[in-house]
N, C-alpha and C. Protein backbone atom coordinates (compact mmCIF):
# COMPACT_ATOMS: atom_id res chain seq x y z
N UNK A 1 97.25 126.74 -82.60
CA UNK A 1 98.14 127.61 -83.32
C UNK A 1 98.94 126.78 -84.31
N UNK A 2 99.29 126.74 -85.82
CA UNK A 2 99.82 126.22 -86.35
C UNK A 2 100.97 127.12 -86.87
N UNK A 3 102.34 125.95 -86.85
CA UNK A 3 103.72 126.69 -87.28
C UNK A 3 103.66 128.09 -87.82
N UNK A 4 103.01 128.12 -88.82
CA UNK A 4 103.13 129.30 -89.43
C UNK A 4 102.65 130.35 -89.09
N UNK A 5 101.44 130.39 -88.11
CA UNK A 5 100.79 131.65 -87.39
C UNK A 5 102.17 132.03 -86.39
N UNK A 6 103.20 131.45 -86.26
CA UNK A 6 104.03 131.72 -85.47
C UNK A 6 105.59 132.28 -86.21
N UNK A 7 105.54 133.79 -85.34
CA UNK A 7 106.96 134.16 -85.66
C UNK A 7 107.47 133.59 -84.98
N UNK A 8 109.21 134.62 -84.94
CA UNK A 8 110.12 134.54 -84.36
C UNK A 8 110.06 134.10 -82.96
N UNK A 9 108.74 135.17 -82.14
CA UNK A 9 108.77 134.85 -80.56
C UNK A 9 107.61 133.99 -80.68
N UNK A 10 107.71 132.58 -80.22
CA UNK A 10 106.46 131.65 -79.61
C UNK A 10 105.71 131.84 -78.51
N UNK A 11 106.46 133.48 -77.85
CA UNK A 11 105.89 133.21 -76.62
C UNK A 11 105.53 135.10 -76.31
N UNK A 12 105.21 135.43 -75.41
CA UNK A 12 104.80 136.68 -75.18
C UNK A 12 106.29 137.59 -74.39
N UNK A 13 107.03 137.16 -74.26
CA UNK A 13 108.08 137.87 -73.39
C UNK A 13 109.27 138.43 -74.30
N UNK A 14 109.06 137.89 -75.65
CA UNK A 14 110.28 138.85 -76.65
C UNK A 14 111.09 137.84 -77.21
N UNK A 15 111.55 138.10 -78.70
CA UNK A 15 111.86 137.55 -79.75
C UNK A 15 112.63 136.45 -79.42
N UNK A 16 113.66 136.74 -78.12
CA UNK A 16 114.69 136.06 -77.85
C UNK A 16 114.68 135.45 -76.72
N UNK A 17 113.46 135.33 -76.46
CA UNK A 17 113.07 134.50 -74.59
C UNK A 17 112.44 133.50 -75.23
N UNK A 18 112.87 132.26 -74.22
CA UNK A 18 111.82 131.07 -73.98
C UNK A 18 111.00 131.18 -72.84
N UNK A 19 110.23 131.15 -72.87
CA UNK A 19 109.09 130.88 -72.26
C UNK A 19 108.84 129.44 -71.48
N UNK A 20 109.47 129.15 -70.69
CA UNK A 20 108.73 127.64 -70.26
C UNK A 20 107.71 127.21 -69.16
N UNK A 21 107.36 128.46 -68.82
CA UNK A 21 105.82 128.34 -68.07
C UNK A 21 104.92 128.04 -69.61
N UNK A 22 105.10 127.88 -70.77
CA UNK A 22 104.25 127.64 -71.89
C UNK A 22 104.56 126.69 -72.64
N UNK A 23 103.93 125.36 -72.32
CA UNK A 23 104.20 124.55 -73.30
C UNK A 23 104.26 124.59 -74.57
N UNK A 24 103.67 125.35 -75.23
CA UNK A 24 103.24 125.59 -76.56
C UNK A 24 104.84 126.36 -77.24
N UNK A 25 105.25 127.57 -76.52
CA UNK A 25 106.36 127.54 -76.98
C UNK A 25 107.88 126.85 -76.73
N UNK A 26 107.92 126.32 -75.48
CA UNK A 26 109.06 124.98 -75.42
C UNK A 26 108.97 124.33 -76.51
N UNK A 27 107.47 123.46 -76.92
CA UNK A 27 107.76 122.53 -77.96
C UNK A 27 107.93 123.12 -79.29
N UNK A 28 107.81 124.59 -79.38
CA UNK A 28 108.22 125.27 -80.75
C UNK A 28 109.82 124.98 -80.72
N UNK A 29 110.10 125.76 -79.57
CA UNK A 29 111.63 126.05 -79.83
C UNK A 29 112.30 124.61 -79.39
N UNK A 30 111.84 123.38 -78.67
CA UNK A 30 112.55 122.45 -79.39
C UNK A 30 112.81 121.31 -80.44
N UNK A 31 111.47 121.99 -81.12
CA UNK A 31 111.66 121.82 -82.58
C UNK A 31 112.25 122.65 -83.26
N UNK A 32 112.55 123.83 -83.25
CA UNK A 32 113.18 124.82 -83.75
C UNK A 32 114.76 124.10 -83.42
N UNK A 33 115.35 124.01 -82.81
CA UNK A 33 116.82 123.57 -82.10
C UNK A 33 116.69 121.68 -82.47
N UNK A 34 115.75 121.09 -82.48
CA UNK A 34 116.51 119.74 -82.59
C UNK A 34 116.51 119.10 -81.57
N UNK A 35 115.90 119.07 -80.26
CA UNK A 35 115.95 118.78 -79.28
C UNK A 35 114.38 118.34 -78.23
N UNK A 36 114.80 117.74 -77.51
CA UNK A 36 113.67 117.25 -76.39
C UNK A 36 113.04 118.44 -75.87
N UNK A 37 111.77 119.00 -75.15
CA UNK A 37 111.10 120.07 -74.52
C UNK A 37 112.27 119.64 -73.14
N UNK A 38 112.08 118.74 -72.43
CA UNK A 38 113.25 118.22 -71.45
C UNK A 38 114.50 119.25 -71.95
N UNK A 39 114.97 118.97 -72.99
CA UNK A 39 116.24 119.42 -72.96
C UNK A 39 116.28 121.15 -72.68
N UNK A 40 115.32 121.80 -73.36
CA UNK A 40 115.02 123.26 -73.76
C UNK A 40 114.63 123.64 -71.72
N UNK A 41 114.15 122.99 -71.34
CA UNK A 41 113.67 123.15 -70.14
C UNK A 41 115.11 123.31 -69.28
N UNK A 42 115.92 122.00 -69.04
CA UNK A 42 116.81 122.08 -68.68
C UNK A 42 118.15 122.76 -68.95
N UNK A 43 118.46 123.56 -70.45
CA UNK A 43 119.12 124.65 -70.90
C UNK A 43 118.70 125.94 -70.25
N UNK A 44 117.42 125.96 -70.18
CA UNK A 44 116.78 127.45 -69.92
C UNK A 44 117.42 127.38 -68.12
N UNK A 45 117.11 126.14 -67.61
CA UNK A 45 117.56 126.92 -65.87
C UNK A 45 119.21 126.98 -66.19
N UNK A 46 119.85 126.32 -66.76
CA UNK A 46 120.85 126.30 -66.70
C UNK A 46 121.99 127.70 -67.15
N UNK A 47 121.23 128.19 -68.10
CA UNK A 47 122.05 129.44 -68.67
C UNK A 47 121.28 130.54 -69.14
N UNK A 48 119.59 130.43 -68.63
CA UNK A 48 118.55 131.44 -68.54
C UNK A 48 117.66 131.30 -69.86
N UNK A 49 116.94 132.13 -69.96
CA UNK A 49 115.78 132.19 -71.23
C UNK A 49 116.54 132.16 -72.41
N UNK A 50 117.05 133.33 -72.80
CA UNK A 50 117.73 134.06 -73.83
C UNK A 50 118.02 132.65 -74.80
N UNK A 51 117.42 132.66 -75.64
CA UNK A 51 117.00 131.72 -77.15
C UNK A 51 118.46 131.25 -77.84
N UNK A 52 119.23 132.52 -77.66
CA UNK A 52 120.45 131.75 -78.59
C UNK A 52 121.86 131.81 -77.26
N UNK A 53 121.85 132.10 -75.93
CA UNK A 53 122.36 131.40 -75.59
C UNK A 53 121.86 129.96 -75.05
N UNK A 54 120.96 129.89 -74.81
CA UNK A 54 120.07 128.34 -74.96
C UNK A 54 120.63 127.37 -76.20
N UNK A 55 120.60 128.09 -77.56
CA UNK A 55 121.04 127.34 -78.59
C UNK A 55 122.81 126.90 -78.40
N UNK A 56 123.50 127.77 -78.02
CA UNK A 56 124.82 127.63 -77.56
C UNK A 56 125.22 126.55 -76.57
N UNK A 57 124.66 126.59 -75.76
CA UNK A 57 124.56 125.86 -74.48
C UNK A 57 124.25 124.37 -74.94
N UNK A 58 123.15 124.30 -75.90
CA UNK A 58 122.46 123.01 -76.11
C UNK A 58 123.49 122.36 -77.55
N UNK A 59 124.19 123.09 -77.90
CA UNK A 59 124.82 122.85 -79.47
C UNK A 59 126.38 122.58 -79.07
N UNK A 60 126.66 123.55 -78.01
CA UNK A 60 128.18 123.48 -77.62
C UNK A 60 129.03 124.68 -78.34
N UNK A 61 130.30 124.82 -78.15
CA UNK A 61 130.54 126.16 -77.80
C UNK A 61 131.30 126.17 -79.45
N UNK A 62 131.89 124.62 -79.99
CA UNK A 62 132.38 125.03 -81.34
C UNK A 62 131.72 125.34 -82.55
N UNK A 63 129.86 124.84 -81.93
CA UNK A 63 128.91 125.21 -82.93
C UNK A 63 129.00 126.52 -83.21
N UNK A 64 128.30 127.12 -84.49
CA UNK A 64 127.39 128.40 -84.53
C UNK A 64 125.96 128.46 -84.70
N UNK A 65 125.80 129.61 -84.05
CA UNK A 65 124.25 129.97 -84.52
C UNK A 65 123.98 130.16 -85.31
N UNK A 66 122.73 130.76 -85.89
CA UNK A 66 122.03 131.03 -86.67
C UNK A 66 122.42 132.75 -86.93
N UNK A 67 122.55 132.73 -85.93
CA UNK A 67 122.99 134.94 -86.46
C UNK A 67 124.41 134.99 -86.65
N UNK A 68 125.39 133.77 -86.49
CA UNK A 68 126.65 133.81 -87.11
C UNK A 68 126.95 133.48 -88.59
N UNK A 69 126.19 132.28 -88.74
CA UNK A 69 125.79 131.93 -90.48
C UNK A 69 125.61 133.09 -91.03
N UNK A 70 124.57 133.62 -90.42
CA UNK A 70 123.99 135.06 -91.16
C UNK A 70 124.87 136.39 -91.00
N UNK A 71 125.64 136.79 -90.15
CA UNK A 71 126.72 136.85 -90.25
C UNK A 71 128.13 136.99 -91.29
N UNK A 72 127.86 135.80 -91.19
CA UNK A 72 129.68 135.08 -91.76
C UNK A 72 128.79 135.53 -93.51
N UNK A 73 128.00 135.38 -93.86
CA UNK A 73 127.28 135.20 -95.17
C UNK A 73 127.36 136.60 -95.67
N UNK A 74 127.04 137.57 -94.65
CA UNK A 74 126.88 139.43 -95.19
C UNK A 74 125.44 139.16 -95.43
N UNK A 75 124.59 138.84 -94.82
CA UNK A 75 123.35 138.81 -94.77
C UNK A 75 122.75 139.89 -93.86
């Protein structure tokens, strides 16, 4: 599968789940985030699937996301 055959969801369970029974999408989304598959693995038990509290969790709480940029912008 190359980057671009890939939306939003890398994985079969919905736009905003990680998947880590699937390698294929861990190492999307921690390239997507900036981070180790380790790390994405260890976010996900820690504060569940859900993609952007994963990003929260892994970024810290004074960061923003990506749907706050977009957001704050009137996008």
């Amino acid at each position: 599968m190359h980057n671009e055959d890939v939306n939003l969801a890398p994985n079969a369970t919905g736009p905003d789940q990680i998947d880590t029974g699937s390698d294929e999408a861990v190492r999307i989304w921690a390239e997507r985030l900036a981070v180790s598959p380790d790390q994405i693995k260890a976010a996900v038990a820690e504060v569940g699937d859900r993609a952007s509290d994963v990003e929260l969790h892994l970024k810290g709480s004074r960061s923003t996301t990506t749907d706050d940029r977009i957001e704050a912008a009137g996008i």
